[in-house]
C-alpha atoms as a PDB file:
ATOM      1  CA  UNK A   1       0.000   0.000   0.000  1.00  0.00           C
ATOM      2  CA  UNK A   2       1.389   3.694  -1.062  1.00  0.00           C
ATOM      3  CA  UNK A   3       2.725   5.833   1.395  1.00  0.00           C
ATOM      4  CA  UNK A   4       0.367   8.623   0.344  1.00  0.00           C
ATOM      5  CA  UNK A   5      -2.998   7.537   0.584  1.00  0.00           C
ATOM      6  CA  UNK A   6      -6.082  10.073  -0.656  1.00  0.00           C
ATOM      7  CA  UNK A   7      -7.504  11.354   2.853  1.00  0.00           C
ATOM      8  CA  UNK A   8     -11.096  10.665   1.163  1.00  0.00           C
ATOM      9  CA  UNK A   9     -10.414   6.872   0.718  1.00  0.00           C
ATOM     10  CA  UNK A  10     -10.076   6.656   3.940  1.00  0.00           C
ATOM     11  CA  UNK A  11     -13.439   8.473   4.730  1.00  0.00           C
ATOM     12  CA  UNK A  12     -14.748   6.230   2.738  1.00  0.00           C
ATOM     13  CA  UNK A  13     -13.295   2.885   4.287  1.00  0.00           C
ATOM     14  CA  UNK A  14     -14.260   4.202   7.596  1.00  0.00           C
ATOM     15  CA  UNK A  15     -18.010   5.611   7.264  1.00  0.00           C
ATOM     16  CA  UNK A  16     -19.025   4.129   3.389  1.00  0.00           C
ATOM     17  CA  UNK A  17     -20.770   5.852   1.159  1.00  0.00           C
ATOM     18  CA  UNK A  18     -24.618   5.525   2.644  1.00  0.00           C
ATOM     19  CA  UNK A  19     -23.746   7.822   5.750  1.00  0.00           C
ATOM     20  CA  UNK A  20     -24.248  11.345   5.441  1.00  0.00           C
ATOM     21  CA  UNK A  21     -22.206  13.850   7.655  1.00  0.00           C
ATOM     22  CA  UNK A  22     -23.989  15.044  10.381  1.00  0.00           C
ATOM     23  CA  UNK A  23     -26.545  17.947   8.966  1.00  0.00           C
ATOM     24  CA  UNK A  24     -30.120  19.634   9.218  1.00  0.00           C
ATOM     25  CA  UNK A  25     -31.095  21.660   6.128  1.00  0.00           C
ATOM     26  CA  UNK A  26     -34.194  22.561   7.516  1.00  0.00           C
ATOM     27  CA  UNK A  27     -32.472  24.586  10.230  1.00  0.00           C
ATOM     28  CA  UNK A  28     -30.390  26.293   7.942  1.00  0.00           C
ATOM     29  CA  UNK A  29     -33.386  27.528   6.169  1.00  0.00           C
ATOM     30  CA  UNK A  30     -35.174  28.484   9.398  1.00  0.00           C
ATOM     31  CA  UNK A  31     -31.811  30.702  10.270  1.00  0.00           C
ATOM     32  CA  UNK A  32     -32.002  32.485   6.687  1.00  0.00           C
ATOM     33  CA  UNK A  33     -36.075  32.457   7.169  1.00  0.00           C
ATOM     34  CA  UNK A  34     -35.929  34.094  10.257  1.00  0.00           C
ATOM     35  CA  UNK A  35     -33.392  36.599   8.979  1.00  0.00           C
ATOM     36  CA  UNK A  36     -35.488  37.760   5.754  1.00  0.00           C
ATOM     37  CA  UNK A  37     -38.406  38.065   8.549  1.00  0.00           C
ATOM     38  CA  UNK A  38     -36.587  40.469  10.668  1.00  0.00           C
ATOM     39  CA  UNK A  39     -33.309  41.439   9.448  1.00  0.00           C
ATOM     40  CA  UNK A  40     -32.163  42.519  12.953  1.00  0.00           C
ATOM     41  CA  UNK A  41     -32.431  38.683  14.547  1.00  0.00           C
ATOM     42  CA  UNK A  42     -29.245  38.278  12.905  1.00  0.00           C
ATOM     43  CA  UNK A  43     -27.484  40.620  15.910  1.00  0.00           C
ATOM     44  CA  UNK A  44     -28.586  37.654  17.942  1.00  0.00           C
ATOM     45  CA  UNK A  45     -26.422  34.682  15.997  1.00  0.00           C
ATOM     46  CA  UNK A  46     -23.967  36.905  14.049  1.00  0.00           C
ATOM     47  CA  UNK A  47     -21.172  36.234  16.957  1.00  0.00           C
ATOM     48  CA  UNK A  48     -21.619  32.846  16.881  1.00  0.00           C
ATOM     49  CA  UNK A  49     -22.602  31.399  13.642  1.00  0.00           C
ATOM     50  CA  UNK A  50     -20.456  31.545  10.412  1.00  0.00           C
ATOM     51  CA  UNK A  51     -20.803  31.247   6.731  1.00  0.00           C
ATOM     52  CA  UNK A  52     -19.028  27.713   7.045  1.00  0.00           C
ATOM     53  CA  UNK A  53     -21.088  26.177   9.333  1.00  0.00           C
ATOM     54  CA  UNK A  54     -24.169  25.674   6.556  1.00  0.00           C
ATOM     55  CA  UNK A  55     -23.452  22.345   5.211  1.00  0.00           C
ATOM     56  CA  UNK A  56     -25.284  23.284   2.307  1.00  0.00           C
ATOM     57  CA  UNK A  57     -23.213  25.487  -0.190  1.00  0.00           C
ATOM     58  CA  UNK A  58     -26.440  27.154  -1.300  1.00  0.00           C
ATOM     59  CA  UNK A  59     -27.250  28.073   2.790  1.00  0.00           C
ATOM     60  CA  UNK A  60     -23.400  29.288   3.041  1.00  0.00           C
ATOM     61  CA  UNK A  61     -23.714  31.517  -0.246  1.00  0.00           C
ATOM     62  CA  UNK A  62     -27.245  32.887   0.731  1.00  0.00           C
ATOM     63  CA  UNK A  63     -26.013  33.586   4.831  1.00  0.00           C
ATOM     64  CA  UNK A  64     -22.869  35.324   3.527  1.00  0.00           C
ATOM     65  CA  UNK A  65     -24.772  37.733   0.912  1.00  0.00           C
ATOM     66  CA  UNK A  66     -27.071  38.612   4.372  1.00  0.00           C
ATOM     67  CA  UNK A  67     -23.930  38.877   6.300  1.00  0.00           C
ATOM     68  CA  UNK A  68     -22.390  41.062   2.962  1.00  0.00           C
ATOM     69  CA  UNK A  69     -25.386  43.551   3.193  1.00  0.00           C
ATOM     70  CA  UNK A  70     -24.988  43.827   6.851  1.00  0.00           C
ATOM     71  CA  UNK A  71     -21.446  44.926   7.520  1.00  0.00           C
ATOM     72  CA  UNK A  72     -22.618  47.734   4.569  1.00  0.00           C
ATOM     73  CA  UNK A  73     -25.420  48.645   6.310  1.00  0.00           C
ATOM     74  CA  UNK A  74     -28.394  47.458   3.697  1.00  0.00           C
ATOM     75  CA  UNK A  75     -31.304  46.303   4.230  1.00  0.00           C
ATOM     76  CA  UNK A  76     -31.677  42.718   4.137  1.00  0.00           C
ATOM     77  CA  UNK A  77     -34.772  41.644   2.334  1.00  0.00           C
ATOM     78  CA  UNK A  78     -35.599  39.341  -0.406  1.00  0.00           C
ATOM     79  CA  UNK A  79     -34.472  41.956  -2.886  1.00  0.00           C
ATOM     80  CA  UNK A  80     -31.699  42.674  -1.598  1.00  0.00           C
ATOM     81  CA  UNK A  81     -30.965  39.631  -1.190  1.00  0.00           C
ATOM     82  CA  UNK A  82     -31.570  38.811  -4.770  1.00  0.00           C
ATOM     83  CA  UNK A  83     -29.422  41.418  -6.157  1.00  0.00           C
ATOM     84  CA  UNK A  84     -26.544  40.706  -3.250  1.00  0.00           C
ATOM     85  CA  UNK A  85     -26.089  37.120  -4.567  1.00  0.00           C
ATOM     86  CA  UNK A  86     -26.575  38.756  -8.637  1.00  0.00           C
ATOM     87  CA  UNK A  87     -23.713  40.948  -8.111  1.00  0.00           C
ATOM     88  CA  UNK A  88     -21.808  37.982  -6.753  1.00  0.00           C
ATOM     89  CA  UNK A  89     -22.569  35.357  -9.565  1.00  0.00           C
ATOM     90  CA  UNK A  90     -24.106  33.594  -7.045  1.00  0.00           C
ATOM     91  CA  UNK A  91     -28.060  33.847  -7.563  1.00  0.00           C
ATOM     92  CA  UNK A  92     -28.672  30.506  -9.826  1.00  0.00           C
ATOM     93  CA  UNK A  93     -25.766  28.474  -7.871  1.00  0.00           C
ATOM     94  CA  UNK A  94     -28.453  29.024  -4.314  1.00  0.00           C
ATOM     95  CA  UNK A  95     -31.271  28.370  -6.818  1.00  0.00           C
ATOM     96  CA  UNK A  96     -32.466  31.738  -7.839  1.00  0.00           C
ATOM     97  CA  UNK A  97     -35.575  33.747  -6.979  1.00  0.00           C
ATOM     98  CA  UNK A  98     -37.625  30.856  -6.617  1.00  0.00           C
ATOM     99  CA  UNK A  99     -35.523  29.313  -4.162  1.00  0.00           C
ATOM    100  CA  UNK A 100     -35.296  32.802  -1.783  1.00  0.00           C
ATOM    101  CA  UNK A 101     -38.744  32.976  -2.199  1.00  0.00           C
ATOM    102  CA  UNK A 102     -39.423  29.645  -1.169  1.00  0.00           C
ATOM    103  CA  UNK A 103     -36.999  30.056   2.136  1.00  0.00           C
ATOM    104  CA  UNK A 104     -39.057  33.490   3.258  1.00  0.00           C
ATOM    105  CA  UNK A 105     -42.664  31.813   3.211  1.00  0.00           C
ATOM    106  CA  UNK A 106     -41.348  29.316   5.969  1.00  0.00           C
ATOM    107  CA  UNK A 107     -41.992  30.840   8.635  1.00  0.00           C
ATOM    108  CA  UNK A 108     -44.112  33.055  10.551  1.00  0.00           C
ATOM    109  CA  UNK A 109     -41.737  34.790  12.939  1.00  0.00           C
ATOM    110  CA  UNK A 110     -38.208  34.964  13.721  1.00  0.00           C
ATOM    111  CA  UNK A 111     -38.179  34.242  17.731  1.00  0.00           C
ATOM    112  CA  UNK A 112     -36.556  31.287  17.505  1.00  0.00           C
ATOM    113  CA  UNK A 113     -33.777  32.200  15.273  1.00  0.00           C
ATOM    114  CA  UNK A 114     -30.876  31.338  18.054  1.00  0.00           C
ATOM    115  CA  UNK A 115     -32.595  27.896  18.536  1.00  0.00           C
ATOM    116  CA  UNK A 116     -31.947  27.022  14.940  1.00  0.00           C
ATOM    117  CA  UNK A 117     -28.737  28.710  15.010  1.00  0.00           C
ATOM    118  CA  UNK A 118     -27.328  25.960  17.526  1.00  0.00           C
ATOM    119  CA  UNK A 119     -28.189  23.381  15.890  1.00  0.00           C
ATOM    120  CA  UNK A 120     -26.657  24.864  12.800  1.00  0.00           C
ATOM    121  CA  UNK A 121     -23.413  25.280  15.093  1.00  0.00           C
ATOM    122  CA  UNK A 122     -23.999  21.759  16.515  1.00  0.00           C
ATOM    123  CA  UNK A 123     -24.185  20.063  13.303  1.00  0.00           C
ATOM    124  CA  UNK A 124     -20.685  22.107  12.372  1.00  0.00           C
ATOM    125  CA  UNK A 125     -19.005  21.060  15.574  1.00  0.00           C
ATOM    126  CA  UNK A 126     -19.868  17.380  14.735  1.00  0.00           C
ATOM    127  CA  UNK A 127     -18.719  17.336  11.069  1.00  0.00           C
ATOM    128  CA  UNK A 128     -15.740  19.153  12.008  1.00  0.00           C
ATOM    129  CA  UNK A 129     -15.008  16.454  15.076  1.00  0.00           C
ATOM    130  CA  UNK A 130     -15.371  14.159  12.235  1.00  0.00           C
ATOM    131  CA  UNK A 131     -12.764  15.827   9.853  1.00  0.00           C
ATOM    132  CA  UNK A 132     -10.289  15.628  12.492  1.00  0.00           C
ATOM    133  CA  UNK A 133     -10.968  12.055  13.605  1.00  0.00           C
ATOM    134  CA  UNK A 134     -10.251  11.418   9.990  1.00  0.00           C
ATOM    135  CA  UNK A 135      -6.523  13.381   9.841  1.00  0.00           C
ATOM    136  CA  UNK A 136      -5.932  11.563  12.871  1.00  0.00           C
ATOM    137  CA  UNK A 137      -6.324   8.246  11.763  1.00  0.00           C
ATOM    138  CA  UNK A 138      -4.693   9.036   8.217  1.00  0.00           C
ATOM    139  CA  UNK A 139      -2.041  10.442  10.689  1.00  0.00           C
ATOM    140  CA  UNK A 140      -1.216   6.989  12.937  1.00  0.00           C
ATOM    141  CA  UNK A 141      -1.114   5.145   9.607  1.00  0.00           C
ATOM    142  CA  UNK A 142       0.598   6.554   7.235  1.00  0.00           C
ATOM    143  CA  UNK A 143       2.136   9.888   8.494  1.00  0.00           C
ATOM    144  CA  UNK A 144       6.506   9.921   9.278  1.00  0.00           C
ATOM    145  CA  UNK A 145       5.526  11.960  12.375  1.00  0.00           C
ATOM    146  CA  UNK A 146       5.733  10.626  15.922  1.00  0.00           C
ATOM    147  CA  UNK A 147       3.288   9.947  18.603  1.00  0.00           C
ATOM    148  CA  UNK A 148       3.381  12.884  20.214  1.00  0.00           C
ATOM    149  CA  UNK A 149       3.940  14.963  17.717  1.00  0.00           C
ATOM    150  CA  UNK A 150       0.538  13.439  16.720  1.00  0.00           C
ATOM    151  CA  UNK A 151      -0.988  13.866  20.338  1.00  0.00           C
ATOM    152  CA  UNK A 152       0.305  17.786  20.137  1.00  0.00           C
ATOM    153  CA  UNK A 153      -1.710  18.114  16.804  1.00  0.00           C
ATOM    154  CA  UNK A 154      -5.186  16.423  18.449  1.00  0.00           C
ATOM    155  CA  UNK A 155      -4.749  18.322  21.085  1.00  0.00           C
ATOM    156  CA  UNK A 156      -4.645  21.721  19.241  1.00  0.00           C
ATOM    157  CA  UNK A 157      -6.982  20.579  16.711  1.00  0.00           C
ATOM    158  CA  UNK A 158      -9.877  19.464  19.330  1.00  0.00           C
ATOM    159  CA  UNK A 159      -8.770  22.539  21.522  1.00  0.00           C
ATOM    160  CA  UNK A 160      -9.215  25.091  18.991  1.00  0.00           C
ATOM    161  CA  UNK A 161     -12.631  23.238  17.863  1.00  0.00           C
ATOM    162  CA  UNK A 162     -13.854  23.525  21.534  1.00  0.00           C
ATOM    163  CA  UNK A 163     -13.121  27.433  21.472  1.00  0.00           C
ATOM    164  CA  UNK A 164     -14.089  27.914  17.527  1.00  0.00           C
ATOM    165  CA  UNK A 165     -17.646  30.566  17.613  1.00  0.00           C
ATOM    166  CA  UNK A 166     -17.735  30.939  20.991  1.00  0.00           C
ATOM    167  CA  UNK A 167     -20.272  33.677  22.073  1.00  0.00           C
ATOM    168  CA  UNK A 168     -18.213  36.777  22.657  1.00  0.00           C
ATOM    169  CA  UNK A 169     -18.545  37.982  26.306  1.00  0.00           C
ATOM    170  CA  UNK A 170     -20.511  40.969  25.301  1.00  0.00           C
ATOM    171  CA  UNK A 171     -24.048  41.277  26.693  1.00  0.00           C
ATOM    172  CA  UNK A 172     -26.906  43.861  26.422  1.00  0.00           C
ATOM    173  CA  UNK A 173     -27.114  45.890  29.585  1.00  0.00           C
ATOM    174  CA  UNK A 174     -31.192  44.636  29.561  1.00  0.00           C
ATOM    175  CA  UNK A 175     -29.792  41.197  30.151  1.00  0.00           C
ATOM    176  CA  UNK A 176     -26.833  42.224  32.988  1.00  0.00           C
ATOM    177  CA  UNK A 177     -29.416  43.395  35.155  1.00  0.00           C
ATOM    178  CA  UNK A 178     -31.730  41.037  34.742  1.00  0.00           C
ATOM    179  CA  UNK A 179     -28.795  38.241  35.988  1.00  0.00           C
ATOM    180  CA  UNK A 180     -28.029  41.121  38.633  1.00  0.00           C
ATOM    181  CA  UNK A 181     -31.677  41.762  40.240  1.00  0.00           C
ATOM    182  CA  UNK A 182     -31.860  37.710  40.040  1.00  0.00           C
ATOM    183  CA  UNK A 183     -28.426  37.757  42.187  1.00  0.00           C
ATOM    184  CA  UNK A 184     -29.598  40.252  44.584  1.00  0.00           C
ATOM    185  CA  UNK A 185     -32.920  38.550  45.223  1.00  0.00           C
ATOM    186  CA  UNK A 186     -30.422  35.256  45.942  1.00  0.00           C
ATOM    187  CA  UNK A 187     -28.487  36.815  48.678  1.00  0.00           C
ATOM    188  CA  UNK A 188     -31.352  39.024  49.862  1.00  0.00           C
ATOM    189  CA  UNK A 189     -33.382  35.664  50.703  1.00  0.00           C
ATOM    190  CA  UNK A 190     -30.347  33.788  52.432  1.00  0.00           C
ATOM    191  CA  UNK A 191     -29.447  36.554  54.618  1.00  0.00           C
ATOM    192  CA  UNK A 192     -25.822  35.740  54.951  1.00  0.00           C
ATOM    193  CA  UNK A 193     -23.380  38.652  55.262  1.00  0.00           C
ATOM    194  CA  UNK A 194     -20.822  36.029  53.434  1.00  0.00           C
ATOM    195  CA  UNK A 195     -22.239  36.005  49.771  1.00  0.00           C
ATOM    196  CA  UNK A 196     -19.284  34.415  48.286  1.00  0.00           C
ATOM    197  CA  UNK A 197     -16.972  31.335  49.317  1.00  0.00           C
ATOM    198  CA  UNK A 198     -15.547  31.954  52.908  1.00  0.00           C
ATOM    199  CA  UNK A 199     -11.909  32.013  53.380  1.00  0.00           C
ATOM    200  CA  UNK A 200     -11.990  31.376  56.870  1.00  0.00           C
ATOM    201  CA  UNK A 201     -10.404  34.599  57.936  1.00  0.00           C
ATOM    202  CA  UNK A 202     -13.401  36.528  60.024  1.00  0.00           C
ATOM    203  CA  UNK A 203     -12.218  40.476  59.376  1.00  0.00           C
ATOM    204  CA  UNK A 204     -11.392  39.201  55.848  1.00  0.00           C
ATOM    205  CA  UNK A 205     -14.545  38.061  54.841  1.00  0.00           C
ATOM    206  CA  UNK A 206     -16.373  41.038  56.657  1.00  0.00           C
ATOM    207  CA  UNK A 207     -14.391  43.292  53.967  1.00  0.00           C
ATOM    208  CA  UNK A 208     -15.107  41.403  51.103  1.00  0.00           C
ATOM    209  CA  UNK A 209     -18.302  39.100  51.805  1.00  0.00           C
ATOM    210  CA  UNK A 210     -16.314  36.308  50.542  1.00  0.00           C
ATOM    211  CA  UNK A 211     -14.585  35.072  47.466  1.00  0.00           C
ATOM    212  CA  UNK A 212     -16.915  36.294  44.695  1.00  0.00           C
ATOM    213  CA  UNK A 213     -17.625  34.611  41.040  1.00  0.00           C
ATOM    214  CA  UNK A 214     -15.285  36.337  38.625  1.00  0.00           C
ATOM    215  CA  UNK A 215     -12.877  37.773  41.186  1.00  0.00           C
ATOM    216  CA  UNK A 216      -9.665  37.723  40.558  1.00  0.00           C
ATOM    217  CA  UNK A 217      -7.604  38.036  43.837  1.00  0.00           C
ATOM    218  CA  UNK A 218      -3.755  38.736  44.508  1.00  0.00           C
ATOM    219  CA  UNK A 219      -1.619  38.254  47.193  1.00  0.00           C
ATOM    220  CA  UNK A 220       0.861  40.479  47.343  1.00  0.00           C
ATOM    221  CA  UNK A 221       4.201  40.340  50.005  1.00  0.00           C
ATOM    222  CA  UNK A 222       8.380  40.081  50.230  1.00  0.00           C
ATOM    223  CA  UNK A 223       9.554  36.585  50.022  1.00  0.00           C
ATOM    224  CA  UNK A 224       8.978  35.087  53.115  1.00  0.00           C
ATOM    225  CA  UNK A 225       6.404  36.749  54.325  1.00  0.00           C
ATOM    226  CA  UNK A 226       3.789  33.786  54.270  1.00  0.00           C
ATOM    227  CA  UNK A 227       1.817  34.108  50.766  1.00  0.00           C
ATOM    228  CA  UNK A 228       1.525  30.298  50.296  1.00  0.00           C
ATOM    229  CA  UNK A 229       0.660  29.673  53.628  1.00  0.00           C
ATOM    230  CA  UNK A 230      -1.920  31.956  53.541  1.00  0.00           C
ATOM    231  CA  UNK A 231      -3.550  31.060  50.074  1.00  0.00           C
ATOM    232  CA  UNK A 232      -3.082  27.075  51.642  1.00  0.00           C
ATOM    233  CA  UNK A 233      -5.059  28.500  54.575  1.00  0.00           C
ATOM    234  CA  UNK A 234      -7.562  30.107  52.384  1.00  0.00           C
ATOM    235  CA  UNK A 235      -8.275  26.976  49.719  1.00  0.00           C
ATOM    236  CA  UNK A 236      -8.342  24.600  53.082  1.00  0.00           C
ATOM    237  CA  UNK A 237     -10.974  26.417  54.530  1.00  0.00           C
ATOM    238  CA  UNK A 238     -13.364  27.560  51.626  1.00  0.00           C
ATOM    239  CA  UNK A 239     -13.204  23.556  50.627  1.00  0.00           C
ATOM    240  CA  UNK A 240     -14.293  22.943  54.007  1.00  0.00           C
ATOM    241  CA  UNK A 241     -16.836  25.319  55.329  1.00  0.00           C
ATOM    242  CA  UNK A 242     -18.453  25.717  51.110  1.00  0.00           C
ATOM    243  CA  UNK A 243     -18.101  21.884  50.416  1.00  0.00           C
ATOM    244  CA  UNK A 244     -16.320  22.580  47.006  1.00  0.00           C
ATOM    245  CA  UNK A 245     -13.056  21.822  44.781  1.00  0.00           C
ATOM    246  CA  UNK A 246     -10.038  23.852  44.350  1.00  0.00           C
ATOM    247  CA  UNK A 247      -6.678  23.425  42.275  1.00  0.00           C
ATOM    248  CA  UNK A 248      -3.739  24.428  43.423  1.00  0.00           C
ATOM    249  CA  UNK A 249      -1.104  25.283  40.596  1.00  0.00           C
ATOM    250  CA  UNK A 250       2.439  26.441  42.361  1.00  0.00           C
ATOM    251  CA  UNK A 251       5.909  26.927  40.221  1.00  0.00           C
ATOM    252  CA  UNK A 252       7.721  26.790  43.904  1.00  0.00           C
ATOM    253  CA  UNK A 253       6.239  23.422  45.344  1.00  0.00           C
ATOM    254  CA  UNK A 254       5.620  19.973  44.639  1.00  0.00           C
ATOM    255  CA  UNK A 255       2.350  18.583  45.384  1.00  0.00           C
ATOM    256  CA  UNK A 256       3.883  16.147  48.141  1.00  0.00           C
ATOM    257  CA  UNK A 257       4.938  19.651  49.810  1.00  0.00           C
ATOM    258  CA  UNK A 258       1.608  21.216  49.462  1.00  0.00           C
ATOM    259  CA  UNK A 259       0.625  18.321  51.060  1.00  0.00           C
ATOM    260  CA  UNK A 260       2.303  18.184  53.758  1.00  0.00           C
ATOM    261  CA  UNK A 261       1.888  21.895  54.922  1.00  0.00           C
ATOM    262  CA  UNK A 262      -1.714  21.501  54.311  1.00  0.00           C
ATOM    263  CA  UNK A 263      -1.791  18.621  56.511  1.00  0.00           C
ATOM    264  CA  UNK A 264       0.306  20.299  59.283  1.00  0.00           C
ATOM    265  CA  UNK A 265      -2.029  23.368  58.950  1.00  0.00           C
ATOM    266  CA  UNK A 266      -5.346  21.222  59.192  1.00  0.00           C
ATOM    267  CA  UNK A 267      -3.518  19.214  62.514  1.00  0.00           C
ATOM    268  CA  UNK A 268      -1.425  22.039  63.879  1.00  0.00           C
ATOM    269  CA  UNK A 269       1.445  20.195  63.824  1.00  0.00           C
ATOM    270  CA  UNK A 270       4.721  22.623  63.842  1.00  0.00           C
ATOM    271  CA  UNK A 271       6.272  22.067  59.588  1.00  0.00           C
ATOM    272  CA  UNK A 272       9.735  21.355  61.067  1.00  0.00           C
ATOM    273  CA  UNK A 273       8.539  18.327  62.898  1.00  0.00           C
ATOM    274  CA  UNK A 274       6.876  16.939  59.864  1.00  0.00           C
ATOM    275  CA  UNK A 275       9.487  17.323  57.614  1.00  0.00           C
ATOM    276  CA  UNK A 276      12.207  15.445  60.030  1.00  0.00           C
ATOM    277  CA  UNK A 277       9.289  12.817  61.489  1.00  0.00           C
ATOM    278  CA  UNK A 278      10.128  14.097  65.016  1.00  0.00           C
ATOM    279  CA  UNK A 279       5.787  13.511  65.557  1.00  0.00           C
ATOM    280  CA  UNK A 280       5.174  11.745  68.871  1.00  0.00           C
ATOM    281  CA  UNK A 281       2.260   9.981  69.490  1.00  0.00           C
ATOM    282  CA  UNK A 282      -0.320  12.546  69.716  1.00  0.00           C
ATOM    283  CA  UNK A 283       0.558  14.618  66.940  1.00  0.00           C
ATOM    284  CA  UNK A 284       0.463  11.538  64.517  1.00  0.00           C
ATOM    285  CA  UNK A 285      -2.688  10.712  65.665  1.00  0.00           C
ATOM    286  CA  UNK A 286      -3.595  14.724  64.802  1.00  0.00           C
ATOM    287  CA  UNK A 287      -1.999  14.308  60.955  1.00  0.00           C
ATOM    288  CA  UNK A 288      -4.051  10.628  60.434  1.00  0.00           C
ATOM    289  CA  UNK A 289      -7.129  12.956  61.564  1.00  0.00           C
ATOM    290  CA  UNK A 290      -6.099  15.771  59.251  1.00  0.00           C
ATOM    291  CA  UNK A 291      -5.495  13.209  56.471  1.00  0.00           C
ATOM    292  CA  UNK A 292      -8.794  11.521  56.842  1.00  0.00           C
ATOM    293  CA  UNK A 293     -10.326  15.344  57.141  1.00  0.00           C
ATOM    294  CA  UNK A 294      -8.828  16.474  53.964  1.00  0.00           C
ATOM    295  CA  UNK A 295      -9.472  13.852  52.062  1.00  0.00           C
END
């Protein structure tokens, strides 16, 4: 068998020719519907959902003569739609008037454009997880890289997949304080002066009502001065008193020394001692409780 082997042949020995890739034309026309409807639903999909995501070519051509007319500021209609894809060369490739005219009668309102829009996207995602599967296996086969040089591309490939039209972060104000009044009416119920995760430090959490969602918190000192210690301190007891998971990352310490001053915190067992097994009785008894505690 050749070295270089046609990356479709092997599409074809793997799924045969009676599977279609994953797909749903009828949401693709209930996207473009939607958008001939009300030409301003697209604001609600255009940071998500691109021209290459229609697995038909027709869809793709007809999306990216609306997208076309709205980055110049047109109207998009069915006649400007018409004479978009004209200018292009691209009217008779999407099926010509007929077929715009046939898209725009298919619905009677364009509320549930982002609905259709997902699946669009979810279809993408799938054919796309496909695509890669394929390199991948034409890859261990038949390519002169090595393993990992193969594991660095699947990991980049599925990486950049899991990121690829990814809502941007930006949100109408409307919505902000909709999830803020929602928030308030949370806390406002509970009655807590600690909102957020507790770190187990009582003046600490009176200033800041806890470790908040989306904070991002420094701790700032000269070497020396007890920084790990304190974060330590602060992961121990916000696992404890809110019942939740943390990750540690440190460039200083090895997880066996994390450990262990976790461990010695938790008992109140003095580091030294640990770290030269000068424990007596008692304070072994205080680490196996810690240990069991932790864990």
């Amino acid at each position: 068998m050749p070295y270089k082997r046609k990356k479709e042949e092997i599409a074809e020995a793997l799924i045969g020719d009676e599977f279609l890739p994953p797909q749903d034309l009828q949401a693709e026309k209930y996207v473009l519907a939607s958008i001939l409807i009300d030409s301003t639903s697209l604001l609600k999909i255009l940071d998500f959902l691109k021209p290459e995501d229609f697995y038909s070519t027709a869809h793709r051509l007809i999306y990216k003569a609306c997208l076309s007319l709205f980055e110049k500021d047109e109207p998009i209609d069915i006649v400007t739609l018409h004479n978009e894809l004209e200018r292009e060369n691209n009217l008779e490739k999407v099926g010509g008037a007929a077929y715009l005219s046939e898209i725009v009668g298919l619905l009677p309102t364009s509320a549930h454009i982002v609905h259709y829009a997902k699946i669009v996207k979810e279809k993408s995602i799938l054919r796309e997880i496909i695509r890669i599967s394929q390199d991948l296996i034409y890859k261990a086969h038949y390519s002169m890289e090595d393993a990992q040089e193969i594991l660095n591309y699947a990991e980049k490939a599925f990486f950049d997949l899991a990121y690829y039209g990814k809502k941007d972060t930006f949100a109408p104000l409307k919505e902000v304080i909709k999830d803020t009044i929602k928030h308030l009416e949370t806390i406002y119920q509970r009655g807590d002066l600690i909102t957020g995760i507790p770190t187990g430090f009582y003046e600490l959490d009176k200033m800041t009502a806890g470790l908040q969602k989306g904070d991002l918190i420094i701790l700032a000192g000269r070497p020396g001065m007890g920084k790990t210690a304190l974060a330590l301190d602060i992961v121990r007891n916000a696992c404890k008193q809110a019942n939740i998971g943390a990750a540690i990352f440190s460039l200083e310490m090895s997880k066996e020394q994390l450990c262990a001053r976790m461990l010695c915190a938790e008992a109140k067992v003095n580091f030294q001692k640990f770290r030269t097994g000068q424990l007596d009785a008692n304070e072994w008894q205080r680490i196996t409780n810690a240990a069991s505690t932790l864990s």
